[in-house]
Protein backbone atom coordinates (compact mmCIF):
# COMPACT_ATOMS: atom_id res chain seq x y z
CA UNK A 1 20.92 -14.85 34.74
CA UNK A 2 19.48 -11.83 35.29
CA UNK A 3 15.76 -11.30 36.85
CA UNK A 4 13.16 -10.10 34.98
CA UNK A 5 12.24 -7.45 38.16
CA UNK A 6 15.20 -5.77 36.54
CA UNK A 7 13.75 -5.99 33.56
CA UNK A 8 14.53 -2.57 30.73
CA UNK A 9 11.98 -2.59 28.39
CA UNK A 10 14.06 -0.53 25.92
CA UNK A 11 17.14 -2.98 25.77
CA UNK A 12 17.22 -6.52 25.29
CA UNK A 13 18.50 -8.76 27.77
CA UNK A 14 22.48 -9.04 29.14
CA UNK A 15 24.00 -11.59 27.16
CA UNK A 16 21.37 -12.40 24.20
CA UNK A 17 22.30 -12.08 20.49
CA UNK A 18 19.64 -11.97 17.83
CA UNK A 19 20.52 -13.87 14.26
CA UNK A 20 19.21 -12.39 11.38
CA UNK A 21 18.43 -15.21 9.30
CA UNK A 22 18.45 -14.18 5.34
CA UNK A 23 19.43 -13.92 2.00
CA UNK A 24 21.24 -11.17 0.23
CA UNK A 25 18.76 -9.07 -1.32
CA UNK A 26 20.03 -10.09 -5.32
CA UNK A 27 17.17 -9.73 -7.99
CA UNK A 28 15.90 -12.64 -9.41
CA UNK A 29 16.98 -14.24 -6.51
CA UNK A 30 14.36 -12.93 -3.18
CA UNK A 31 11.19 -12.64 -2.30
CA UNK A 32 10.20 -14.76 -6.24
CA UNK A 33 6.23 -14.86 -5.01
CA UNK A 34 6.19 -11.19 -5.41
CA UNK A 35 6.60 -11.68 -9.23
CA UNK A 36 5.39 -10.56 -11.59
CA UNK A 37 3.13 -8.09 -9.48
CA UNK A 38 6.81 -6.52 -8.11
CA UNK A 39 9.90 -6.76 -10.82
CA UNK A 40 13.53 -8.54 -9.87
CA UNK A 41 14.16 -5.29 -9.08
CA UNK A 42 11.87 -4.42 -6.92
CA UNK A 43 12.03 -7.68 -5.35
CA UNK A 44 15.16 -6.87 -4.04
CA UNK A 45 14.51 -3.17 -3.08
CA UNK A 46 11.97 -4.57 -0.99
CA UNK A 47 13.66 -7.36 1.08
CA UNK A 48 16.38 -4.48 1.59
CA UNK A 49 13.79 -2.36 3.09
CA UNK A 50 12.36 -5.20 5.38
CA UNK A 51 16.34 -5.78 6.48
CA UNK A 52 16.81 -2.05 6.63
CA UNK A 53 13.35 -1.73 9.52
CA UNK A 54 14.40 -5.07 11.17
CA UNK A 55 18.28 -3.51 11.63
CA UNK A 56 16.64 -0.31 12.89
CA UNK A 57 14.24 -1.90 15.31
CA UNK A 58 17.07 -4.01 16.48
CA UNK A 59 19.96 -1.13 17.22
CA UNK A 60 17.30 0.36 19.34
CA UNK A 61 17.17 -2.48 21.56
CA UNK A 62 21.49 -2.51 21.90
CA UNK A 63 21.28 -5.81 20.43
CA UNK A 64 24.40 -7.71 19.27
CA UNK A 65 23.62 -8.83 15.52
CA UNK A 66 24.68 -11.80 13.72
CA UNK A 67 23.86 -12.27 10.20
CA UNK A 68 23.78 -15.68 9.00
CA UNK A 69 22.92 -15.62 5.12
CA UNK A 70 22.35 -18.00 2.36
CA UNK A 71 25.55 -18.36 -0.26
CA UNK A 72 23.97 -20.95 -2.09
CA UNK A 73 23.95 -19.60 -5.01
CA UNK A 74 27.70 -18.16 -4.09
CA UNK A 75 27.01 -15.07 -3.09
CA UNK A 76 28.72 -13.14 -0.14
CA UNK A 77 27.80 -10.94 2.36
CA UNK A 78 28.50 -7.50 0.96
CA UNK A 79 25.33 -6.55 0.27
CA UNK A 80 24.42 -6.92 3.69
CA UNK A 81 27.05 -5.47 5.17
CA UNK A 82 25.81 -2.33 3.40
CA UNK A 83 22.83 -2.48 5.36
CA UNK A 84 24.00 -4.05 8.73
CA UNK A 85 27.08 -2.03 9.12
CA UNK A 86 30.77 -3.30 10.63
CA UNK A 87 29.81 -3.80 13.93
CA UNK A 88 27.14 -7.11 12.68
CA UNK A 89 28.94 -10.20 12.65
CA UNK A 90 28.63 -12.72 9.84
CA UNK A 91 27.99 -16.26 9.29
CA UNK A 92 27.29 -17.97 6.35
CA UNK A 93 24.45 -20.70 6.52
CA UNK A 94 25.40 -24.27 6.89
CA UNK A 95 23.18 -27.52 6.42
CA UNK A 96 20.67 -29.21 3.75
CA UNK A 97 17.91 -27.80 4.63
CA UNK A 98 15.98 -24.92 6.52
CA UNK A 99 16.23 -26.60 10.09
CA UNK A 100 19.68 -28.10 9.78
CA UNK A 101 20.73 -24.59 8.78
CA UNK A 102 18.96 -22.75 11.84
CA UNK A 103 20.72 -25.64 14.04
CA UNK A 104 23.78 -24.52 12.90
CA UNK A 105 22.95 -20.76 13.18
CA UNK A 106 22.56 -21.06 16.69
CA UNK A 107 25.38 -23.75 17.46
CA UNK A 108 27.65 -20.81 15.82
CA UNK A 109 26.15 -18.33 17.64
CA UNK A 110 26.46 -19.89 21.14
CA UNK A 111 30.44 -20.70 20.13
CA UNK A 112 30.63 -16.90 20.18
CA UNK A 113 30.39 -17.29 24.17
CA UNK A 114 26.53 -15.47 24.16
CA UNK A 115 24.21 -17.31 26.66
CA UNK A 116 20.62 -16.86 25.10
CA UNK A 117 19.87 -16.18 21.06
CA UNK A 118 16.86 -15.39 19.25
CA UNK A 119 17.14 -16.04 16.05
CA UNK A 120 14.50 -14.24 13.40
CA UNK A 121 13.54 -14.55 10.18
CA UNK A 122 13.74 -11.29 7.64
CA UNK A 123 9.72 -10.97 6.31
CA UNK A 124 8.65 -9.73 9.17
CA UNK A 125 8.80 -5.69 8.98
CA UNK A 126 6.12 -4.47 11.40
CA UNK A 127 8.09 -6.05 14.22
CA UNK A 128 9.06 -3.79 16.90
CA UNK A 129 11.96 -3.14 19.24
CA UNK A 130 9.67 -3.77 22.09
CA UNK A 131 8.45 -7.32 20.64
CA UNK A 132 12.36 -8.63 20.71
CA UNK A 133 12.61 -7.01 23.73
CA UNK A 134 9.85 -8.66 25.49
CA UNK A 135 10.88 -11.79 23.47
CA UNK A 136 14.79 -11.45 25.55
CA UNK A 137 12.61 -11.73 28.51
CA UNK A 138 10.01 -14.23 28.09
CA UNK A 139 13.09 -16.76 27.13
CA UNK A 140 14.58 -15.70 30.68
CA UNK A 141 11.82 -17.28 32.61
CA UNK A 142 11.40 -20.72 29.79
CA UNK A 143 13.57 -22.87 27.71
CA UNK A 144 12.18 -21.58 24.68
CA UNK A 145 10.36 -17.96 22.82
CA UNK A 146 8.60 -18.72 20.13
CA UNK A 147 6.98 -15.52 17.93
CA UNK A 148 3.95 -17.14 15.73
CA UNK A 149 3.26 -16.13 12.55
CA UNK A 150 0.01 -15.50 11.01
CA UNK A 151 0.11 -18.35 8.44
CA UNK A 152 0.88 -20.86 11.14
CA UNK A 153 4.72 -20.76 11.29
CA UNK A 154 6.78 -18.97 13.14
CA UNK A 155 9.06 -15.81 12.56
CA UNK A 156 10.89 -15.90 15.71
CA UNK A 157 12.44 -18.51 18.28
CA UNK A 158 14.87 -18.01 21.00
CA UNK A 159 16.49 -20.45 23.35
CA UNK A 160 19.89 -20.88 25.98
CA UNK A 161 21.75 -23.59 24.46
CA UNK A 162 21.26 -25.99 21.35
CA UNK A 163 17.86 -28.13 20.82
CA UNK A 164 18.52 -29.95 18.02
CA UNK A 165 15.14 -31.95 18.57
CA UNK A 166 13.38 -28.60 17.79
CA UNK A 167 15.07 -29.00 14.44
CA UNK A 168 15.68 -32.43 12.94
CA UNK A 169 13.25 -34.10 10.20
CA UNK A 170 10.94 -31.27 10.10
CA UNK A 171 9.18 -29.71 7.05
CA UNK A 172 8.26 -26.03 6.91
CA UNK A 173 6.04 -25.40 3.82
CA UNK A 174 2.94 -26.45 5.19
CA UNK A 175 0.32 -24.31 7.82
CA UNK A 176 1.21 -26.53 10.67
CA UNK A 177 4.96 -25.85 11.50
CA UNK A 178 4.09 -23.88 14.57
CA UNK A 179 1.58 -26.33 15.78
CA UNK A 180 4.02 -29.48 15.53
CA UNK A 181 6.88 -26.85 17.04
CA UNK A 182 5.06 -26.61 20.47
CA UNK A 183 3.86 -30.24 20.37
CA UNK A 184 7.36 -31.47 20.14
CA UNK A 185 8.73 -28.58 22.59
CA UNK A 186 6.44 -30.66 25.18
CA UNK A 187 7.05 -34.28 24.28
CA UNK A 188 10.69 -33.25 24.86
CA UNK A 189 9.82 -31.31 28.66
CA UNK A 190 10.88 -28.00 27.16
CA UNK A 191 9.55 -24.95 28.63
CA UNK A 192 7.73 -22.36 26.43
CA UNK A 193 6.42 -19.02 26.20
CA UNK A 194 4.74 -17.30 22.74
CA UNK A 195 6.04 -13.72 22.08
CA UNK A 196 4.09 -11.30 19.69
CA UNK A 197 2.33 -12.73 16.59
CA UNK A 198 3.47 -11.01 13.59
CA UNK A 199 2.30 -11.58 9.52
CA UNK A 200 5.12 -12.41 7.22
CA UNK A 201 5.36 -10.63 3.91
CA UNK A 202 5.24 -13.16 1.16
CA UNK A 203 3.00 -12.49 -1.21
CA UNK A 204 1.14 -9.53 -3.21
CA UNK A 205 -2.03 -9.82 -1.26
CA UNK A 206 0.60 -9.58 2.13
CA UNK A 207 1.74 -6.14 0.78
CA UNK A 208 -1.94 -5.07 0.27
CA UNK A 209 -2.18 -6.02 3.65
CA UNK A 210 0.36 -3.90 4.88
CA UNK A 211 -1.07 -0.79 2.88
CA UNK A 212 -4.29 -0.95 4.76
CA UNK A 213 -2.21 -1.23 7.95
CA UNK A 214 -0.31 1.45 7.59
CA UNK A 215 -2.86 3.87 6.91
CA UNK A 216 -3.61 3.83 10.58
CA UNK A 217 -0.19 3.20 11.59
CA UNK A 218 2.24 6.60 11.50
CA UNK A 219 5.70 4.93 11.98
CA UNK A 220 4.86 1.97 9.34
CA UNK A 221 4.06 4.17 7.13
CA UNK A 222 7.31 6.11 7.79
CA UNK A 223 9.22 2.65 7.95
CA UNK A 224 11.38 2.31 4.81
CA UNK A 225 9.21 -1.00 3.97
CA UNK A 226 6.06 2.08 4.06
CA UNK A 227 7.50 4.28 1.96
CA UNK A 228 8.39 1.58 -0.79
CA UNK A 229 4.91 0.49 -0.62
CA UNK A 230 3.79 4.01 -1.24
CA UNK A 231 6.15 4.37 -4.14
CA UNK A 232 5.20 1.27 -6.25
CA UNK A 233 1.62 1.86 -5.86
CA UNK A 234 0.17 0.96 -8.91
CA UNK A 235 -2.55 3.55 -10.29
CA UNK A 236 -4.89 2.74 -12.95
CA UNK A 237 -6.05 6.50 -14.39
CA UNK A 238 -9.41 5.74 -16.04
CA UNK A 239 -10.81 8.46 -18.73
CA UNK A 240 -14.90 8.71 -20.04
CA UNK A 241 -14.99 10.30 -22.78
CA UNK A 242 -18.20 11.07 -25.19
CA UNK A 243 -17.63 13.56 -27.95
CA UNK A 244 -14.75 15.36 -26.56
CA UNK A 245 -13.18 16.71 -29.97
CA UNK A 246 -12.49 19.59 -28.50
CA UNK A 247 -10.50 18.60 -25.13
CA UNK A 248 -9.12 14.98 -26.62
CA UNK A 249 -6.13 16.63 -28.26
CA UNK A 250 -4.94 18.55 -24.77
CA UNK A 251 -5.37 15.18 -22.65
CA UNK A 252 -3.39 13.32 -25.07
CA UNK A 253 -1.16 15.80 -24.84
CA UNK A 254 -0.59 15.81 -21.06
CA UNK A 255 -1.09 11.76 -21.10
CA UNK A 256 1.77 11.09 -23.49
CA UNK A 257 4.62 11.71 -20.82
CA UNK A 258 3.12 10.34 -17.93
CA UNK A 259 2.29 6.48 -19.39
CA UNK A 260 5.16 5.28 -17.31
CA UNK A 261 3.49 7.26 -13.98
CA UNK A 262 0.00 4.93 -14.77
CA UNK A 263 -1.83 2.74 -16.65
CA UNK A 264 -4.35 4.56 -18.90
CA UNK A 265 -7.66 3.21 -20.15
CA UNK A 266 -9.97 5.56 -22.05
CA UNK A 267 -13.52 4.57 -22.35
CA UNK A 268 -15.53 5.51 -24.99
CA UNK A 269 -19.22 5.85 -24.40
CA UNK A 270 -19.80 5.57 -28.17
CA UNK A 271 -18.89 9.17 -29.43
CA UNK A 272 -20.24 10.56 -32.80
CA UNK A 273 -17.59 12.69 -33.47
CA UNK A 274 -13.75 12.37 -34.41
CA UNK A 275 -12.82 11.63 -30.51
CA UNK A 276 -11.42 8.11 -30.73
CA UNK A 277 -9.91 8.56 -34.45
CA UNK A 278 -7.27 11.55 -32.07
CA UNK A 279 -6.42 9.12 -29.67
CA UNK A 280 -3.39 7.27 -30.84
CA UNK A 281 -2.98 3.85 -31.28
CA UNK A 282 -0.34 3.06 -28.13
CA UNK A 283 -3.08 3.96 -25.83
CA UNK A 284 -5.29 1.64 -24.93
CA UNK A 285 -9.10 2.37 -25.62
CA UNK A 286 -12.11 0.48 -24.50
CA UNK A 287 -15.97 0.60 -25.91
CA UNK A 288 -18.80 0.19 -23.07
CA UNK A 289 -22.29 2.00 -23.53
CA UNK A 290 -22.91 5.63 -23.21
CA UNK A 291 -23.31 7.20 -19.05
CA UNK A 292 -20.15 8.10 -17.42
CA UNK A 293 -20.78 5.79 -14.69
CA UNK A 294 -20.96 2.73 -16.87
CA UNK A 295 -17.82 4.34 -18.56
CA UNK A 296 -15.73 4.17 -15.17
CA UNK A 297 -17.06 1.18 -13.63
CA UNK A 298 -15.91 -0.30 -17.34
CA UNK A 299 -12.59 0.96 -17.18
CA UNK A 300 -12.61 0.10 -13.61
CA UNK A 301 -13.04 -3.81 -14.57
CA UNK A 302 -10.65 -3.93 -16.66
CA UNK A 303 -7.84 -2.24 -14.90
CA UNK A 304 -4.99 -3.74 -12.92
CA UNK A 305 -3.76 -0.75 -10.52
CA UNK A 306 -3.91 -1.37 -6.68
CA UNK A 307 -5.65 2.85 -7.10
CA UNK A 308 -8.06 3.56 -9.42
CA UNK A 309 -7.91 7.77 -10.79
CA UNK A 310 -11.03 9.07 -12.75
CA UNK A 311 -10.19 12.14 -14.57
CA UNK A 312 -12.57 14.33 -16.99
CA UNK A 313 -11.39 14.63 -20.08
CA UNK A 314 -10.86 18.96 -19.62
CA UNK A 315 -8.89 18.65 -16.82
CA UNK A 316 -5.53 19.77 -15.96
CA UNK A 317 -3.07 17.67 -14.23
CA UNK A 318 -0.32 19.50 -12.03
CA UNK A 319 3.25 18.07 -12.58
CA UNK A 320 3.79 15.55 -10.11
CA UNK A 321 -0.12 13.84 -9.98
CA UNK A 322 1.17 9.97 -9.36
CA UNK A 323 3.39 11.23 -6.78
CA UNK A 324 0.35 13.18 -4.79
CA UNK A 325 -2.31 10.30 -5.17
CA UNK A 326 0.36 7.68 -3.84
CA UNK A 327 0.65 10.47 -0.59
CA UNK A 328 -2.46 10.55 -0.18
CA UNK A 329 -2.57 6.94 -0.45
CA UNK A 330 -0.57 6.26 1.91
CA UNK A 331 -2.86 7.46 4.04
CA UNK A 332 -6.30 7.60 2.90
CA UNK A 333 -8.38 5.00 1.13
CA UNK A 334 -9.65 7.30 -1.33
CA UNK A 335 -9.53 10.89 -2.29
CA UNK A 336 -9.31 13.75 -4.72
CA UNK A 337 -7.44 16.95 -5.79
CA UNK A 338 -8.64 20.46 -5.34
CA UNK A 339 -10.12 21.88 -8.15
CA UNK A 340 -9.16 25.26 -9.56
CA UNK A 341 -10.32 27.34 -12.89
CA UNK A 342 -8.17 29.64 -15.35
CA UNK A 343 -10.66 32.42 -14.67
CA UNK A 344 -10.45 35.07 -12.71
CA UNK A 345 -13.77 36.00 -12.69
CA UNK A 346 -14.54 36.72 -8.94
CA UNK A 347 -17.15 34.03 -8.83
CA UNK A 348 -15.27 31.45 -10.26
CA UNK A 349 -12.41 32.08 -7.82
CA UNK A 350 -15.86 31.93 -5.06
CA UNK A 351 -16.69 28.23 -6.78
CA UNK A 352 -13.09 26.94 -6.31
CA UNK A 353 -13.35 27.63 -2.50
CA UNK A 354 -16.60 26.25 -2.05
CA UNK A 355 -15.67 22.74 -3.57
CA UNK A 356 -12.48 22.26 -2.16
CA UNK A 357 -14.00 23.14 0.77
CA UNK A 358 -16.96 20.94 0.16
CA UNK A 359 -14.23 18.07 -0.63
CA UNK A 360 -11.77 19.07 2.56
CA UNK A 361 -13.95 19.50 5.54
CA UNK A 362 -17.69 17.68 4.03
CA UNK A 363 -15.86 14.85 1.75
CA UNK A 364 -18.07 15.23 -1.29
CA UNK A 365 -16.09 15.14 -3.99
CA UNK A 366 -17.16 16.04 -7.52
CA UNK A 367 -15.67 14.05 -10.60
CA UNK A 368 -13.82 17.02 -11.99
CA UNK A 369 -11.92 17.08 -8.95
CA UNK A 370 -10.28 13.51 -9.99
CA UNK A 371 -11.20 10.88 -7.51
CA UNK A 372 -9.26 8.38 -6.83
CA UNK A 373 -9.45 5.50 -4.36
CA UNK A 374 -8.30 1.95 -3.67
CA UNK A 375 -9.55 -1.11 -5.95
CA UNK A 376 -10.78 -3.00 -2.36
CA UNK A 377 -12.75 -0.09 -1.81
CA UNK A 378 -13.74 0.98 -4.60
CA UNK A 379 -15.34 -2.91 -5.53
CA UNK A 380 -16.50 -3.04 -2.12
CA UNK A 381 -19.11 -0.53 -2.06
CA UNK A 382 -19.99 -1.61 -5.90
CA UNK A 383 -18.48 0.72 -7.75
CA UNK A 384 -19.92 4.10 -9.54
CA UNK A 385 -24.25 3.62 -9.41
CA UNK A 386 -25.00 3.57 -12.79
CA UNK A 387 -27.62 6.52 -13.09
CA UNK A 388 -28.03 9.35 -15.81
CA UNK A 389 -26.35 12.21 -13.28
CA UNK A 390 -25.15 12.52 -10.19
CA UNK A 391 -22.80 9.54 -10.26
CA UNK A 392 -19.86 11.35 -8.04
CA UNK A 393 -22.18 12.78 -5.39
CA UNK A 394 -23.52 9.58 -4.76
CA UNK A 395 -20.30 7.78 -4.38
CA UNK A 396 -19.12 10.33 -2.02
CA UNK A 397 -22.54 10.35 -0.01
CA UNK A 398 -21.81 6.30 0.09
CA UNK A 399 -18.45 6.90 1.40
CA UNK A 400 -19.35 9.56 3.90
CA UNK A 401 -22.41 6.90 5.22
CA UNK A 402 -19.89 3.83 5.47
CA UNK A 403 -17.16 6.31 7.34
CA UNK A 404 -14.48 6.59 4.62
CA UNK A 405 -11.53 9.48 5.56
CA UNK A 406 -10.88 11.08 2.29
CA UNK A 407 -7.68 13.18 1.65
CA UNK A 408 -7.07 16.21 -0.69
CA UNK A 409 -3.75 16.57 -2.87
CA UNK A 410 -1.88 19.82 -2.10
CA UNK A 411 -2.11 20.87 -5.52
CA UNK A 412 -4.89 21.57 -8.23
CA UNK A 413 -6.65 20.36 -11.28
CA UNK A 414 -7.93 23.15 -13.63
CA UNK A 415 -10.82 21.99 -15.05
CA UNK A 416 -12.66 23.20 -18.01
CA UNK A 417 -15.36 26.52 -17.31
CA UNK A 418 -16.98 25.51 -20.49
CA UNK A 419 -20.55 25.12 -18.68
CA UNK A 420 -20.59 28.94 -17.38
CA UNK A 421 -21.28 31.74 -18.87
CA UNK A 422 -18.97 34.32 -18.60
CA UNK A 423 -21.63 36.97 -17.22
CA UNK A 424 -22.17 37.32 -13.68
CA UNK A 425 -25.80 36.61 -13.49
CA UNK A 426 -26.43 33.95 -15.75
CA UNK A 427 -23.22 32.28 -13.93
CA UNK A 428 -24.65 32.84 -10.92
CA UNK A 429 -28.10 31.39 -12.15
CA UNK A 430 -26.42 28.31 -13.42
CA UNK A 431 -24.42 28.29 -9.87
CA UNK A 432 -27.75 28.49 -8.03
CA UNK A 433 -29.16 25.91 -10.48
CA UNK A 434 -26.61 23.15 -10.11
CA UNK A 435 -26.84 23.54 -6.20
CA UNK A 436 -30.54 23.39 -6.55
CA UNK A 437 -30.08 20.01 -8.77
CA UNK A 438 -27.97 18.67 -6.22
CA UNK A 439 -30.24 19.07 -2.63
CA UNK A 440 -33.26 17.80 -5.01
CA UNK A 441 -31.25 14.92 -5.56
CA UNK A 442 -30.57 14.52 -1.87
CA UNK A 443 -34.19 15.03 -1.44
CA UNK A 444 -34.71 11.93 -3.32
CA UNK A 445 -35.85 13.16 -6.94
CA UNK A 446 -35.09 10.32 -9.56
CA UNK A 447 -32.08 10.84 -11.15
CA UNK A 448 -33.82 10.44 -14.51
CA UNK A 449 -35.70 13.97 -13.78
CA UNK A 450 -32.93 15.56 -12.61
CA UNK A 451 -30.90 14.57 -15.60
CA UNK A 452 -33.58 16.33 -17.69
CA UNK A 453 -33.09 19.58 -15.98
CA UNK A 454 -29.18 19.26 -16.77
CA UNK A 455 -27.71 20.99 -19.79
CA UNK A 456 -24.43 18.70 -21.44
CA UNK A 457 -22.78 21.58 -23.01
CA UNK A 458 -20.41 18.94 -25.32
């Protein structure tokens, strides 16, 4: 055998196969805990992607792949072949039950005339060419590799010839499987070593878990298992709304084609005027007390989406708005979009710098810029404080304090100029006094008083 002094750490070690142990990715068939947060559908796309990362961590490493599948249900390998390629070999999986069939994996495997296996389960995505690397290695110096996983099982094990005692009469639902692994590996004088610890991917609250992950993590979120995850984010767009008769009919508008893109939930503050009686009847509209904040935090509560959006009621989306938020996403745990106005007015085109600069390089971002942020953190800091005015800048002053990276979508929402007059030095008074409203706040005037000083032009 070879010495681990001559050790690559790129390339697995002479003579050691790695078995892929899995199912075909079918719908209605894989990765059934997902549902119904994830469709068949996308139950399937997703255990493809895992397969897809695990096959590219594993042709980096110049290992020789065996795929040994479940045709239960008589299904054949094609679909993996798709992923795996020609130069895989296939097995199907043979025995009662999980150990029996990873016995047999590995008494098929060592018939092929290979002199150490690891053999690894498919829910592990984040794992990395150097962990099955290091795992070749670690099984050159012991009788056994074992990689734990963080639910008490294992996703990995590795060994030179058959142990069937590793195998027989053993069950594997339970948090203990690794535990009673090791304690029989010693009863029976086996030889051990414990590669990298790794988290399968079983359930939704697994896939959150990856999200935050791989928003510190470049290559998982460019992993194919990443860029699912960023795709089927689920966005809950939540709308205030308080008299808005004359901006109601336009957000429909621009709402109608994009229900499929997020779930909507408009919440009424108790408006006087026609607003609700314009909203049509497919959309979903909810009744909480008057104050934006109470509005959003409503909406909030009642939502479903892994992001929550809050959107004015006069803004303008741009075209591809789900697609930007999950980008940002991806990344960030919370952000906005620039903000940009129809007029030209060279003052106006002075107060779109200034905020998207404010937003960019300070991270205070104003509501008619469309925040948006994940549900974790947006109930873990409490939500929108529930005060007259001033709602937004607080929430971003909250993020900035607890250390929150914010992102900004490439592209704009035109928002309503409604408040300013179209002169230059009442605009610039109004400017001057909305800047002025804002340091008192910081300054620590009551809300309440500042509120009083604020004109709603609605």
């Amino acid at each position: 055998m070879m010495g681990t002094a001559a050790k690559n750490k790129n390339r697995i070690a002479p003579g050691t196969a790695v078995i892929v142990f899995t199912r075909a990715p079918r719908p209605g068939q894989v990765k059934t805990r997902m549902m119904p947060y994830l469709g068949s559908e996308e139950c399937a796309e997703l255990l493809t992607c895992f397969l897809t990362d695990i096959r590219d961590r594993l042709q980096r490493t110049g290992a020789d792949m065996i795929v040994c599948y479940d045709d239960s249900t008589g299904g054949k390998a094609e679909p993996l072949r798709s992923i795996f390629g020609s130069k895989a070999r296939y097995i199907p999986q043979r025995g009662s039950g999980l150990g029996q069939k990873m016995e047999a994996a590995f008494a098929d495997a060592f018939g092929m005339g290979y002199s150490s296996c690891l053999l690894m389960g498919s829910d592990i995505p984040e794992v990395s060419s150097e962990d099955i690397v290091d795992a070749s290695y670690r099984l050159e110096r012991s009788d056994i590799v074992i990689g734990p996983s963080a639910d008490g099982g294992y996703w990995l094990i590795g060994m030179h010839r058959p142990q069937s005692c590793l195998f027989r009469d053993r069950e594997y639902s339970h948090g203990s499987v690794l535990e009673e692994l090791i304690q029989t590996a010693e009863e029976s004088g086996l030889r051990y070593e414990l590669a990298a610890q790794h988290q399968d991917m079983d359930t939704p609250q697994d896939l959150k878990d990856y999200r935050a992950r791989m928003r510190a993590d470049r290559a998982l979120r460019n992993s194919c298992t990443g860029r699912f995850l960023r795709d089927t984010m689920r966005i809950s767009l939540i709308l205030p709304v308080y008299n808005e008769i004359t901006t109601i009919d336009s957000m429909v508008s621009q709402l109608k084609p994009r229900k499929n893109d997020f779930e909507i939930i408009i919440a009424d503050g108790g408006s006087t005027d026609e607003t609700c009686s314009r909203i049509p009847e497919d959309f979903r509209v909810i009744h909480t007390g008057k104050g934006r904040a109470v509005q959003m935090n409503e909406g909030a509560s009642v939502s479903h989406g892994d992001v929550l959006f809050f959107l004015h009621c006069d803004s303008e989306l741009p075209p591809d708005a789900a697609g930007e938020i999950r980008r940002i996403m991806a990344k960030y745990e919370a952000g906005c979009f620039g903000i940009a106005f129809h007029s030209k007015h060279f003052f106006m085109l002075t107060n779109r710098v200034i905020s998207n600069l404010r937003a960019g390089y300070h991270r205070i971002m104003f509501g008619d810029q469309g925040i948006f942020m994940t549900r974790d953190l947006f109930e873990r800091i409490g939500g929108f404080p529930e005060i007259p005015i001033m709602e937004d800048y607080q929430l971003s002053l909250t993020l900035r304090e607890r250390g929150v990276r914010t992102g900004m979508a490439r592209h704009r929402i035109y928002t309503s100029d409604r408040r300013y007059p179209m002169r230059t030095l009442p605009m610039l008074k109004l400017m001057h006094h909305m800047y002025s409203l804002r340091k008192s706040y910081k300054a620590g005037v009551p809300a309440d008083e500042i509120a009083a000083q604020y004109r709603d032009v609605r």
